[in-house]
N, C-alpha and C. Protein backbone atom coordinates (compact mmCIF):
# COMPACT_ATOMS: atom_id res chain seq x y z
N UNK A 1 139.18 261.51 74.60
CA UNK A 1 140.18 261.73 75.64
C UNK A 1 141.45 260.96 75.29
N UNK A 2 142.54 261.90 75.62
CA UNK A 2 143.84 261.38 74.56
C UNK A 2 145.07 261.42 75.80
N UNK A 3 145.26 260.04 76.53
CA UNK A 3 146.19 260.32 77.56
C UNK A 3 147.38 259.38 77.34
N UNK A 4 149.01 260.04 77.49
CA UNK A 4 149.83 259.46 77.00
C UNK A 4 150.46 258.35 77.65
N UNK A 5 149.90 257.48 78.35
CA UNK A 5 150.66 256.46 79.21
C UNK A 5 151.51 256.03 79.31
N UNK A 6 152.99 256.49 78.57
CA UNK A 6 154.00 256.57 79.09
C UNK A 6 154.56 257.63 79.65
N UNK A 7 153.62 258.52 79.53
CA UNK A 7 154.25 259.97 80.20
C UNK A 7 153.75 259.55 81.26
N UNK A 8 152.66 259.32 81.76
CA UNK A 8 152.14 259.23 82.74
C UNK A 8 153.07 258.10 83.60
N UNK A 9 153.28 256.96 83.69
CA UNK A 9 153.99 256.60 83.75
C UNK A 9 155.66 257.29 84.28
N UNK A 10 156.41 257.69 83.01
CA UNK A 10 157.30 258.19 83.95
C UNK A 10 157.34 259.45 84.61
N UNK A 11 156.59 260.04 84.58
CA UNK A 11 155.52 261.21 85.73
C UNK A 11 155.85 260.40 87.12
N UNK A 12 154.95 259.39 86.87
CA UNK A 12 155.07 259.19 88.80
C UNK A 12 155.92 258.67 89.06
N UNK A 13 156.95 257.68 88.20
CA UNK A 13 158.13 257.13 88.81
C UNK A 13 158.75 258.89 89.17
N UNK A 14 159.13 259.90 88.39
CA UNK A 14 159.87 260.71 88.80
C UNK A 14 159.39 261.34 90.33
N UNK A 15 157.96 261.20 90.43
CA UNK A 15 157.51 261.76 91.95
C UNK A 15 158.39 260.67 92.76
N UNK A 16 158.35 259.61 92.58
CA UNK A 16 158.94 258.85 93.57
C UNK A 16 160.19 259.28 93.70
N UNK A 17 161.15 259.64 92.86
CA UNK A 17 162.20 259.99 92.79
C UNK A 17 162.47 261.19 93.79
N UNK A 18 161.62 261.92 93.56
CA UNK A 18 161.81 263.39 94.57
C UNK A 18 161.41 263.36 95.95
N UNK A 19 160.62 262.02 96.23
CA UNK A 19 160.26 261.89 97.85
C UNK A 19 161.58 262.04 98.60
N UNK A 20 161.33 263.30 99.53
CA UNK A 20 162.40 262.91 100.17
C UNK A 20 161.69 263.21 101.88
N UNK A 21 161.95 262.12 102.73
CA UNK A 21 161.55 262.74 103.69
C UNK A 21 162.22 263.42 105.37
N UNK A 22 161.51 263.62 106.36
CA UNK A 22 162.31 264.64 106.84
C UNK A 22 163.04 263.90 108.28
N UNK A 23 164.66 264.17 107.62
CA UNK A 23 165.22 263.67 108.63
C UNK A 23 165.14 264.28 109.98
N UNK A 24 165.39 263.62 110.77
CA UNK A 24 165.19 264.02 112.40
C UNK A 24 166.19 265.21 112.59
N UNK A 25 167.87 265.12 111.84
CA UNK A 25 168.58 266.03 112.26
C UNK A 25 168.03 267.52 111.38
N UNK A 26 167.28 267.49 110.53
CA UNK A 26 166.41 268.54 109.87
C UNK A 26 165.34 269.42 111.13
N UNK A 27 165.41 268.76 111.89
CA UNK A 27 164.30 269.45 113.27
C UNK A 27 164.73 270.47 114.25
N UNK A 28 164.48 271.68 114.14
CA UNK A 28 165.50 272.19 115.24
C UNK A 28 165.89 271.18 116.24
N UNK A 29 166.73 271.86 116.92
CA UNK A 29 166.81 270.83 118.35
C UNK A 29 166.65 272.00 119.42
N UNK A 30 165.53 273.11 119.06
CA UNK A 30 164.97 273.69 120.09
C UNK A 30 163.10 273.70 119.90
N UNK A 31 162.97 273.82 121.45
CA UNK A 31 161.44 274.04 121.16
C UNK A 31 160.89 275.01 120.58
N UNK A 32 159.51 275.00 120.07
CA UNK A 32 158.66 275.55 118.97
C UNK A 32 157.73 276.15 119.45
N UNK A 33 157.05 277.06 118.94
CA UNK A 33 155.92 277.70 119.33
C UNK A 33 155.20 276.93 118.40
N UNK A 34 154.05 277.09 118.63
CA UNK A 34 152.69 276.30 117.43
C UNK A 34 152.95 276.69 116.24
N UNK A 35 152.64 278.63 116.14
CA UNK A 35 153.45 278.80 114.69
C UNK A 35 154.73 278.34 114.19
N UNK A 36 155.52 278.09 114.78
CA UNK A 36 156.89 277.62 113.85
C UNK A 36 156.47 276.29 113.47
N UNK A 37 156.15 275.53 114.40
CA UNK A 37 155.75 273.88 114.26
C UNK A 37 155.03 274.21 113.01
N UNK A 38 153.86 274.36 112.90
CA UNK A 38 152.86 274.49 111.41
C UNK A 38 153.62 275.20 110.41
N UNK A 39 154.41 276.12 110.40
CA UNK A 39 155.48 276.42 109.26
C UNK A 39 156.35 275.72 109.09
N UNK A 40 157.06 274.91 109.81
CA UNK A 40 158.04 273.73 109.77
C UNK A 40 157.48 272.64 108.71
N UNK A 41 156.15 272.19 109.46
CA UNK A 41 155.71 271.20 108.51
C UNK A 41 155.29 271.50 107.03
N UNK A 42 154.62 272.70 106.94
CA UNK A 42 154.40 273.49 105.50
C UNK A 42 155.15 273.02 104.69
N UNK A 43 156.34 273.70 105.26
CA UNK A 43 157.69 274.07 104.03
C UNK A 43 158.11 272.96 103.96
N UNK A 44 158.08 271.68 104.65
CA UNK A 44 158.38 270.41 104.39
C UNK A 44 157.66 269.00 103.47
N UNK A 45 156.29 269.39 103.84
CA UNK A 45 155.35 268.67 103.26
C UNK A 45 154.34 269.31 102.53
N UNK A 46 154.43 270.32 102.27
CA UNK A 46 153.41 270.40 101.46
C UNK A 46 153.77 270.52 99.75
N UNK A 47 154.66 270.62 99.27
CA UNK A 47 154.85 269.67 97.91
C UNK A 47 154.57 268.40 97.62
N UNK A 48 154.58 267.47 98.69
CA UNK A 48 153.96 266.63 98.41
C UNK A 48 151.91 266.25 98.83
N UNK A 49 151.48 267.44 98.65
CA UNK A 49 149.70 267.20 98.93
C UNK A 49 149.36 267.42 97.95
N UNK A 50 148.45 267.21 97.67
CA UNK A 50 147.49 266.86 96.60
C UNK A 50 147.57 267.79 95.47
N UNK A 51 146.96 269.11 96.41
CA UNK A 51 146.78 270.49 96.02
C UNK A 51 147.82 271.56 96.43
N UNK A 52 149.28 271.71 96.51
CA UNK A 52 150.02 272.11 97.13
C UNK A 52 149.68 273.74 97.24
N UNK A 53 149.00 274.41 96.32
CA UNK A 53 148.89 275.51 96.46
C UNK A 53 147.81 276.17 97.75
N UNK A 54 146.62 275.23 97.52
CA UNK A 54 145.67 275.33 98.77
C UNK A 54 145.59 274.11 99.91
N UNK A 55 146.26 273.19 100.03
CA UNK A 55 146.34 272.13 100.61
C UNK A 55 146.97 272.43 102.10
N UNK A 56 146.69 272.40 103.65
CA UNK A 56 146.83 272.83 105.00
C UNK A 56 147.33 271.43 105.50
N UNK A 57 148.80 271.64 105.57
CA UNK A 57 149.63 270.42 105.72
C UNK A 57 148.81 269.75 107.14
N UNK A 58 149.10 270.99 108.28
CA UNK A 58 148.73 270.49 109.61
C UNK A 58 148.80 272.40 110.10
N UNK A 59 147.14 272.18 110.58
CA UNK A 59 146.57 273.67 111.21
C UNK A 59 147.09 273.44 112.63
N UNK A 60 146.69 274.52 113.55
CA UNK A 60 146.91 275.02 115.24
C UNK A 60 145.64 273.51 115.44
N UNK A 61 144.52 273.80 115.13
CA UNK A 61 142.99 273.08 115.01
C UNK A 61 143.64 271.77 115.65
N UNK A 62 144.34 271.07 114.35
CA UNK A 62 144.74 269.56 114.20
C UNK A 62 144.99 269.26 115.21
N UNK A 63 146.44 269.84 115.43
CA UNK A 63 147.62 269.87 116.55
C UNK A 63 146.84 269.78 117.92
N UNK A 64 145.79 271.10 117.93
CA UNK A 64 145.24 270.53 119.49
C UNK A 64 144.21 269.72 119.47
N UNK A 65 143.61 269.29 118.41
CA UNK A 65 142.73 268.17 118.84
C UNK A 65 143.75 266.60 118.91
N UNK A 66 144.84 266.20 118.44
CA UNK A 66 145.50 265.38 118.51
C UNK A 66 146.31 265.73 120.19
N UNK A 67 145.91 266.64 120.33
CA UNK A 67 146.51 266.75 121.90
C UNK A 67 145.75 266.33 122.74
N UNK A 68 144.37 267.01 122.20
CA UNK A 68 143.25 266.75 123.55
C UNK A 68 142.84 264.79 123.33
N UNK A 69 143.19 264.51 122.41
CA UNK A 69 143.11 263.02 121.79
C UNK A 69 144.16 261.85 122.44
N UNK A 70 145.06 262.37 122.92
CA UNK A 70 146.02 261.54 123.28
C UNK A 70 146.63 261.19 122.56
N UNK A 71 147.09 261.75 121.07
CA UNK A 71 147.91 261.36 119.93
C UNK A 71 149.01 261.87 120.22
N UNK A 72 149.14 263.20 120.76
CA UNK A 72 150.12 264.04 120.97
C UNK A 72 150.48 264.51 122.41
N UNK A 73 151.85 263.79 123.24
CA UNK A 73 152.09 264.58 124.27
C UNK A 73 151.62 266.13 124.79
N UNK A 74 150.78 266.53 125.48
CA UNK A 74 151.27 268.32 125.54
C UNK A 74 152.44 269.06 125.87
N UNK A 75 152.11 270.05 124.75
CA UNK A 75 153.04 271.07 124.99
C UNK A 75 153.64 271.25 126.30
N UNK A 76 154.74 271.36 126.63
CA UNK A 76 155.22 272.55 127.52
C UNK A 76 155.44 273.98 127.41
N UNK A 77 154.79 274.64 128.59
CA UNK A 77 154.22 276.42 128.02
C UNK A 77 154.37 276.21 127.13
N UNK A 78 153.50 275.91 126.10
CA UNK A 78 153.01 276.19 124.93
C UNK A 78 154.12 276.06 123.94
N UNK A 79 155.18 275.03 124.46
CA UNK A 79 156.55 275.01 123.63
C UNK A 79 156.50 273.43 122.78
N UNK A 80 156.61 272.78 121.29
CA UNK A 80 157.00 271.85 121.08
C UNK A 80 158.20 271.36 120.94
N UNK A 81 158.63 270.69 121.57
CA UNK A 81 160.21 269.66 121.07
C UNK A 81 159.96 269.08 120.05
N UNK A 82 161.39 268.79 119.96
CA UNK A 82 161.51 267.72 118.58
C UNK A 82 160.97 266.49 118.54
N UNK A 83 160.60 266.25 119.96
CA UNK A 83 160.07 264.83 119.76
C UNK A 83 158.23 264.99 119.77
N UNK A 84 158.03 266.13 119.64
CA UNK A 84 156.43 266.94 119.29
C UNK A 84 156.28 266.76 117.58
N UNK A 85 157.50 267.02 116.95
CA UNK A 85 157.41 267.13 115.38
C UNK A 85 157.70 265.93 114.93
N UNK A 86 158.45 265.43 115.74
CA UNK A 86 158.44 263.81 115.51
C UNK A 86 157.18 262.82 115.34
N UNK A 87 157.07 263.13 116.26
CA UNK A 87 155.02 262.31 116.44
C UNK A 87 154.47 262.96 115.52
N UNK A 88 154.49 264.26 115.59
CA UNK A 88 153.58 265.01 114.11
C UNK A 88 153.57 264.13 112.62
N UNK A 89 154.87 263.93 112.44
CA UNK A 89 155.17 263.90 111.38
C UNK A 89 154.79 262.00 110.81
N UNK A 90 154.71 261.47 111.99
CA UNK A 90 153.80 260.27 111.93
C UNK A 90 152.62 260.50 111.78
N UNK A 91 152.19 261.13 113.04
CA UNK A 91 150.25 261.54 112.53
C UNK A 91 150.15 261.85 110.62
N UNK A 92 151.17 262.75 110.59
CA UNK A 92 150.51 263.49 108.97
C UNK A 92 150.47 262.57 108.07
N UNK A 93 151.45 261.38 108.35
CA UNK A 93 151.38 259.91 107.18
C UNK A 93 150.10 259.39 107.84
N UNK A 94 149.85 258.87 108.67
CA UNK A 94 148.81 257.68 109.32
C UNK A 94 147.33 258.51 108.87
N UNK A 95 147.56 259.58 108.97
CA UNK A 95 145.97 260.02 108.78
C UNK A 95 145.38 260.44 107.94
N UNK A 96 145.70 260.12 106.66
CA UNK A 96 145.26 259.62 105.13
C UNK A 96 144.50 258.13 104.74
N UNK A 97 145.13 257.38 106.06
CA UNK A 97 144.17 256.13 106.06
C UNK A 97 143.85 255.34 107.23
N UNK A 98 144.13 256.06 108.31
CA UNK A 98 143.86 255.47 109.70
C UNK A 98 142.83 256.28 110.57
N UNK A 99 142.20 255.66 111.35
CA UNK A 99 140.94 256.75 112.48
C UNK A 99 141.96 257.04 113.15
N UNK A 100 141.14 258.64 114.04
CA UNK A 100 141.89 259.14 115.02
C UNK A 100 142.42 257.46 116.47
N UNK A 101 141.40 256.73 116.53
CA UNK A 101 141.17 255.62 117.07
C UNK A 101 142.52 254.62 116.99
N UNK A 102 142.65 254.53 115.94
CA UNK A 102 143.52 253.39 115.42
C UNK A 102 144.96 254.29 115.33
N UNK A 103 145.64 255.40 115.26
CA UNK A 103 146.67 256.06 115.62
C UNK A 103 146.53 256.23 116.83
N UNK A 104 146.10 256.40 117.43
CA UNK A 104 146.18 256.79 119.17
C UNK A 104 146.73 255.60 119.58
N UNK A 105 145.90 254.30 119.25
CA UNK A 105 146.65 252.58 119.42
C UNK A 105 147.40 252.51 118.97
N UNK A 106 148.13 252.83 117.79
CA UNK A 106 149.82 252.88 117.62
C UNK A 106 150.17 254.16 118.38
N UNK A 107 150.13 254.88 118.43
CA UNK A 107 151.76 255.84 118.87
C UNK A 107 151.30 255.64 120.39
N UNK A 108 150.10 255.59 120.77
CA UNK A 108 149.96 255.73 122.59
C UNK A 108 151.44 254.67 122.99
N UNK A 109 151.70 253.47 122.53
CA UNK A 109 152.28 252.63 123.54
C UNK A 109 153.93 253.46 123.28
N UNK A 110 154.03 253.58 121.82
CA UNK A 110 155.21 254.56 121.51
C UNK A 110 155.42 255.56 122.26
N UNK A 111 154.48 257.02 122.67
CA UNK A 111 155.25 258.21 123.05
C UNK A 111 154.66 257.32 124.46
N UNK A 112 154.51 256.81 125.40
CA UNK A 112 153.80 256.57 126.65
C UNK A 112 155.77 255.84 127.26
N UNK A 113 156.37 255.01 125.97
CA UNK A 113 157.53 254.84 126.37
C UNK A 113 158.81 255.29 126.58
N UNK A 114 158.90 255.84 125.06
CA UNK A 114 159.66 256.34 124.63
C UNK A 114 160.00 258.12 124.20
N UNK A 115 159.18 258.77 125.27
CA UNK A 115 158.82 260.25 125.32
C UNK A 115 159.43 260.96 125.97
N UNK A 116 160.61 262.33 125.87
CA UNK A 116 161.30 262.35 126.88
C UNK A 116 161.71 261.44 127.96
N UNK A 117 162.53 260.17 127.37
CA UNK A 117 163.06 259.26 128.09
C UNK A 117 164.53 259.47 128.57
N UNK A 118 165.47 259.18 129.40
CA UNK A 118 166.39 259.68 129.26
C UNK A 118 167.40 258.48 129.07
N UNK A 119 167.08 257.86 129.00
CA UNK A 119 168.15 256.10 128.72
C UNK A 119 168.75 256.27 127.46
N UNK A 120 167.92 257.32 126.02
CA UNK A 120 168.89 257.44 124.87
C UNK A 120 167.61 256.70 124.12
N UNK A 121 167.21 255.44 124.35
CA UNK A 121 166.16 254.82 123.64
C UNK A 121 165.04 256.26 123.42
N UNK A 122 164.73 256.62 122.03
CA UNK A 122 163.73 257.70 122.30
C UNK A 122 162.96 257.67 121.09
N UNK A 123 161.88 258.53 121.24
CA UNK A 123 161.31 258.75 119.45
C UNK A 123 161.98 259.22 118.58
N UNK A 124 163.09 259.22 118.88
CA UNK A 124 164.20 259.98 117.40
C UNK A 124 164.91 258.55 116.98
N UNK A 125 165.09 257.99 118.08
CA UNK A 125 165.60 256.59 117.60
C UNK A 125 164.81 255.80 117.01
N UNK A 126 163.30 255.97 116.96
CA UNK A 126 162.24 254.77 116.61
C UNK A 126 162.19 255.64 115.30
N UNK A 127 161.93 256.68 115.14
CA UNK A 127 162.01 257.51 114.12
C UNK A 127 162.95 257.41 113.21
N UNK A 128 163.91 257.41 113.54
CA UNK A 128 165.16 256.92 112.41
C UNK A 128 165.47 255.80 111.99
N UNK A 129 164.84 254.85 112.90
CA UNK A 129 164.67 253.00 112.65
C UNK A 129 164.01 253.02 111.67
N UNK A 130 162.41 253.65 111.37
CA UNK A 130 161.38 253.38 110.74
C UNK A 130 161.52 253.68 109.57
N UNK A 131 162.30 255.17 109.47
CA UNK A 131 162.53 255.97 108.39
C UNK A 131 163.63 255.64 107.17
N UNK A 132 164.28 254.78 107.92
CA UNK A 132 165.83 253.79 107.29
C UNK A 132 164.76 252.56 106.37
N UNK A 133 164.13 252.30 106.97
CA UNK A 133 163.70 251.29 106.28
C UNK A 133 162.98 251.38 105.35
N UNK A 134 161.97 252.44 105.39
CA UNK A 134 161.12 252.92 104.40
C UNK A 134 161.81 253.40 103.11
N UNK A 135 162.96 254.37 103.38
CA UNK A 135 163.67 254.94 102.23
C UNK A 135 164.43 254.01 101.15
N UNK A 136 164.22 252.65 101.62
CA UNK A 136 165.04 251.47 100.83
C UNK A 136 163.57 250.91 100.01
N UNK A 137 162.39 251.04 100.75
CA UNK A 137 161.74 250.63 99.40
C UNK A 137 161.24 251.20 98.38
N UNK A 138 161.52 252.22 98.41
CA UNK A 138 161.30 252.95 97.03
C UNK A 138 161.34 252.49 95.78
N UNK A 139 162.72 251.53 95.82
CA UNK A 139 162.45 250.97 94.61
C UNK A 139 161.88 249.95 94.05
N UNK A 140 161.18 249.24 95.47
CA UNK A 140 160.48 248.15 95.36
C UNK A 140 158.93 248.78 94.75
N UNK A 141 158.91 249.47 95.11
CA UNK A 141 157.67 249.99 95.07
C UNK A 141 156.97 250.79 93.70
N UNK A 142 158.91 251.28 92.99
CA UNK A 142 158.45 251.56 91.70
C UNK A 142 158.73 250.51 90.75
N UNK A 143 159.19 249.07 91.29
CA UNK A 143 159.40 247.87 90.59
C UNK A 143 157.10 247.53 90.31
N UNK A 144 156.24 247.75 92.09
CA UNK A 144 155.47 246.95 91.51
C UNK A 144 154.65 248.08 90.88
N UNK A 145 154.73 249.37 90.94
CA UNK A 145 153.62 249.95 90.15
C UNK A 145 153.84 249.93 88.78
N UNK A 146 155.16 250.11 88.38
CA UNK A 146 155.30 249.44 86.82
C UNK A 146 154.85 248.22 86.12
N UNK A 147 154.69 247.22 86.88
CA UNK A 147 154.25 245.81 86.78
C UNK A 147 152.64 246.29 86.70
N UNK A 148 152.16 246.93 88.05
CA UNK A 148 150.38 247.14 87.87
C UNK A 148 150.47 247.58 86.40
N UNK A 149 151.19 248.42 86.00
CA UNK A 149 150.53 249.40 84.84
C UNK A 149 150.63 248.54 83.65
N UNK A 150 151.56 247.82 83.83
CA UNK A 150 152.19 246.93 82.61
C UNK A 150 150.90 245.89 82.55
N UNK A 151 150.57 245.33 83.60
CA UNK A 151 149.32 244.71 83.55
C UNK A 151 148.09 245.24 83.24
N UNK A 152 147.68 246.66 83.48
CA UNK A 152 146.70 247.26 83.40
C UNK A 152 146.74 247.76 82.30
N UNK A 153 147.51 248.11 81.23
CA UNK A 153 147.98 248.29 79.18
C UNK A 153 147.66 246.97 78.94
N UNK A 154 147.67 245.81 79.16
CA UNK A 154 146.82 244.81 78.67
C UNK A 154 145.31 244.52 78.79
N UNK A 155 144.50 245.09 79.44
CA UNK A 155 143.21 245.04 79.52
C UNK A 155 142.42 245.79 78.40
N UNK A 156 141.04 245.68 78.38
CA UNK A 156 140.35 246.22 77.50
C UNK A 156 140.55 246.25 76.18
N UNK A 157 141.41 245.26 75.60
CA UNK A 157 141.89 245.42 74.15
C UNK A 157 140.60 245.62 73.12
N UNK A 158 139.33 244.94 73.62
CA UNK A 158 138.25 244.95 73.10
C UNK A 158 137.50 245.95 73.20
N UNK A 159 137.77 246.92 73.88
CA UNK A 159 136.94 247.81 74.48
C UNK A 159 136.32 248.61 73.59
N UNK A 160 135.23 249.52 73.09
CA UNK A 160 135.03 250.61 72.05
C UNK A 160 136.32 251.56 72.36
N UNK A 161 136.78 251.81 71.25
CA UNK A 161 138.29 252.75 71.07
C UNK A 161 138.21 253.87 71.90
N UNK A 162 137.27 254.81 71.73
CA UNK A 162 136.75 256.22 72.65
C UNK A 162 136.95 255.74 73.56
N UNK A 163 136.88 254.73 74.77
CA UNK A 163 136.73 254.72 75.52
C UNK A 163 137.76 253.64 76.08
N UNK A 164 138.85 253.00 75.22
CA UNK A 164 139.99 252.38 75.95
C UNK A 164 140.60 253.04 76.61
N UNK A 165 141.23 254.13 76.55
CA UNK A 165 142.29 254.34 77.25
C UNK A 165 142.03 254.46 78.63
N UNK A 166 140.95 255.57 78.93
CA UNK A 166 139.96 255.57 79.65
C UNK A 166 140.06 254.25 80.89
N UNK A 167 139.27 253.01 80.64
CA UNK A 167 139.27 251.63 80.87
C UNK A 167 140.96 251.21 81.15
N UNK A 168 141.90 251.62 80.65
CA UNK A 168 143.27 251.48 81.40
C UNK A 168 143.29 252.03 82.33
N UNK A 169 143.16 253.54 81.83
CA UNK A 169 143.82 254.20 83.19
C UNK A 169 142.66 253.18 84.48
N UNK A 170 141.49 253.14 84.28
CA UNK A 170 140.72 252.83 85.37
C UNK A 170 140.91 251.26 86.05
N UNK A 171 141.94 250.22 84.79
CA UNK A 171 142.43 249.32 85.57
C UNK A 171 143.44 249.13 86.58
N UNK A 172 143.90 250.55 85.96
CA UNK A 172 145.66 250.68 86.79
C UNK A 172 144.96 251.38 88.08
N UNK A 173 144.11 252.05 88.29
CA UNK A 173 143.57 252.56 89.99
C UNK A 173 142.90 251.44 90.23
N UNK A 174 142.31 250.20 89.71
CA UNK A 174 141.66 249.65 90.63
C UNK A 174 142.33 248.53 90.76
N UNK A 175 143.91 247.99 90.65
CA UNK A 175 145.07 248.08 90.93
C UNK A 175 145.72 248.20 92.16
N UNK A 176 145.97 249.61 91.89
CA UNK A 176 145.97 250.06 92.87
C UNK A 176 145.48 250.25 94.20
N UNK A 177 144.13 250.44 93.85
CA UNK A 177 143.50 250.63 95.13
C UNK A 177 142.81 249.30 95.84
N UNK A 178 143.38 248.33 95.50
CA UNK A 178 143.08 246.90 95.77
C UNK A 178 144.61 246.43 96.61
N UNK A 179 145.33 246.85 96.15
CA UNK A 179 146.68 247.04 96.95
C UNK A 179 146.44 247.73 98.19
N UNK A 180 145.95 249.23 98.43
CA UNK A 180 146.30 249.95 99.22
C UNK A 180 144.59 249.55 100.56
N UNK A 181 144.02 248.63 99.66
CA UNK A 181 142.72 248.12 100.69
C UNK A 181 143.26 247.28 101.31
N UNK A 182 144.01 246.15 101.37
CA UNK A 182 144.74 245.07 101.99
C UNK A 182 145.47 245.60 102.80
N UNK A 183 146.18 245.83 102.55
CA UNK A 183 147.13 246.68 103.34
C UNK A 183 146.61 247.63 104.65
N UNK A 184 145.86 248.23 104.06
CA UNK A 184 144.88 248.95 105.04
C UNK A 184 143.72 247.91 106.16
N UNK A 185 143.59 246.78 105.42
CA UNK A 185 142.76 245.83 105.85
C UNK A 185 144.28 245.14 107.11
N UNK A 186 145.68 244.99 106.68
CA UNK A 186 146.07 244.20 107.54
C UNK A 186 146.66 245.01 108.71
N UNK A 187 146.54 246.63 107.92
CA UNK A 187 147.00 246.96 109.62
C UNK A 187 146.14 247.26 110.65
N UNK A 188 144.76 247.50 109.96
CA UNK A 188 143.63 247.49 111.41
C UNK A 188 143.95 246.23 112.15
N UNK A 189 144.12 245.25 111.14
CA UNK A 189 143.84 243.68 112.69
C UNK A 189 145.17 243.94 113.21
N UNK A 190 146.31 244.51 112.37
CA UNK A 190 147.57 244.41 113.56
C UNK A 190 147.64 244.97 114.61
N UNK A 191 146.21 245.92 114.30
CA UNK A 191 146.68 247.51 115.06
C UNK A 191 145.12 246.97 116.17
N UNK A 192 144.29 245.97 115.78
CA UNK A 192 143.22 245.44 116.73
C UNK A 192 144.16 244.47 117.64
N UNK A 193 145.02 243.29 116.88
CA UNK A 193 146.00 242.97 117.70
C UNK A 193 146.91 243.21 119.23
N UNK A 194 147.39 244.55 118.78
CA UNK A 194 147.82 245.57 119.52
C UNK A 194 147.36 245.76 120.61
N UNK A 195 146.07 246.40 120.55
CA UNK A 195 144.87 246.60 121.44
C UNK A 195 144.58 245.41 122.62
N UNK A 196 144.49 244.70 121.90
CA UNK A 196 143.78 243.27 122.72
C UNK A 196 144.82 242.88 123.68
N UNK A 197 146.31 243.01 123.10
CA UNK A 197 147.32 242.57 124.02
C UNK A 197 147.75 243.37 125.15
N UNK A 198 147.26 245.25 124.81
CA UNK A 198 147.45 245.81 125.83
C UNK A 198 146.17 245.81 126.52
N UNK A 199 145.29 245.14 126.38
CA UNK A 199 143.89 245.12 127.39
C UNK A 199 144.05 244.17 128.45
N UNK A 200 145.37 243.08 127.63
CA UNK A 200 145.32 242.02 128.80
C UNK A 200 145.83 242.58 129.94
C-alpha cells in the first residue's frame, strides 16, 4: 500500500479551504414548507458529507423527531422560518457527536429565549456571534493538524517497511481522534454543567 502523504496532506488543508458556511442572510427571509427546508439544507451541506452522492443531509423523519424532541420549535401551519433553519443548521453540526439529550440542553435554553423574540436579541444574532468566531479559526486549526501529521511522519521509523506508511497514517487518526475525544469529553461536563444550573 503506496500512500502519498503529502498529497494527502494538502488534500485536506484544501477541504478546509472550501468550508464555507451558511450565512444567515443566505436563508430566505420567508417561511418554508418541509420540502424547501430539506432542499435548502441539501444544496448547502451536502458537499460537505461523507458520501455526498448518497449521504441525507437532514430527512422530513429528522426534522419531526427533533420537533417532537424539543430540539426544534414547531412549525407554524406547517411553515418554517428562518429561525427554524437556523436551529437546523446547529442540530446538523452537534449531531455527529452529541445525544439527542445533550443538544436539547444546549439549544432548549437558546430557542426557549431567544425564539421569535421581538427586542432584536434573536437566533440570527446568536447565530452570527457563533459563526464569526468559528470562521477565524480555520487557520488555527490547519496550523494544528499540520503539526499532528508532522508528528505522526515521525513515528514508526522502525516499523517493517510494508507496513510503515500504513502505521503513519494510523498515528495521524489516533491524533486526531484523541483531540476530538477531549473535546467531546469537555463539552458533555459543560453541557452537564448547564443542566445542573438550570435544575437549580
Amino acid at each position: 500500500m503506496h500512500i502519498d502523504t503529502q498529497d494527502l496532506l494538502n488534500s485536506i488543508m484544501e477541504s478546509f479551504d472550501r468550508i464555507e458556511h451558511i450565512k444567515a442572510e443566505d436563508i430566505p427571509n420567508i417561511d418554508l414548507y418541509m420540502d424547501q427546508v430539506t432542499t435548502f439544507m441539501d444544496k448547502r451541506l451536502r458537499k460537505y458529507s461523507r458520501y455526498p452522492e448518497k449521504d441525507k443531509v437532514m430527512t422530513k423523519t429528522m426534522i419531526n423527531n427533533y420537533a417532537k424532541n424539543d430540539l426544534l420549535p414547531p412549525p407554524v401551519k406547517k411553515k418554517y422560518s428562518k429561525e427554524h433553519v437556523l436551529v437546523l443548521i446547529f442540530i446538523y453540526y452537534y449531531k455527529g457527536i452529541l445525544s439527542i439529550g445533550d443538544i436539547q440542553a444546549l439549544l432548549g435554553p437558546i430557542t426557549e429565549k431567544f425564539f421569535s423574540t421581538e427586542d432584536g436579541f434573536s437566533i440570527e444574532t446568536v447565530y452570527d456571534e457563533v459563526f464569526k468566531l468559528e470562521a477565524h479559526q480555520i487557520e488555527n486549526l490547519k496550523r494544528d493538524v499540520a503539526e499532528k501529521f508532522r508528528r505522526a511522519e515521525e513515528t514508526f521509523e522502525d516499523a517493517p517497511e510494508d507496513s510503515r506508511e500504513f502505521l503513519k497514517i494510523f498515528s495521524f487518526i489516533c491524533l486526531l481522534s484523541f483531540d476530538v475525544y477531549m473535546k467531546k469529553m469537555l463539552i458533555e461536563k459543560l453541557i452537564d454543567d448547564v443542566v445542573k444550573k438550570k435544575e437549580k
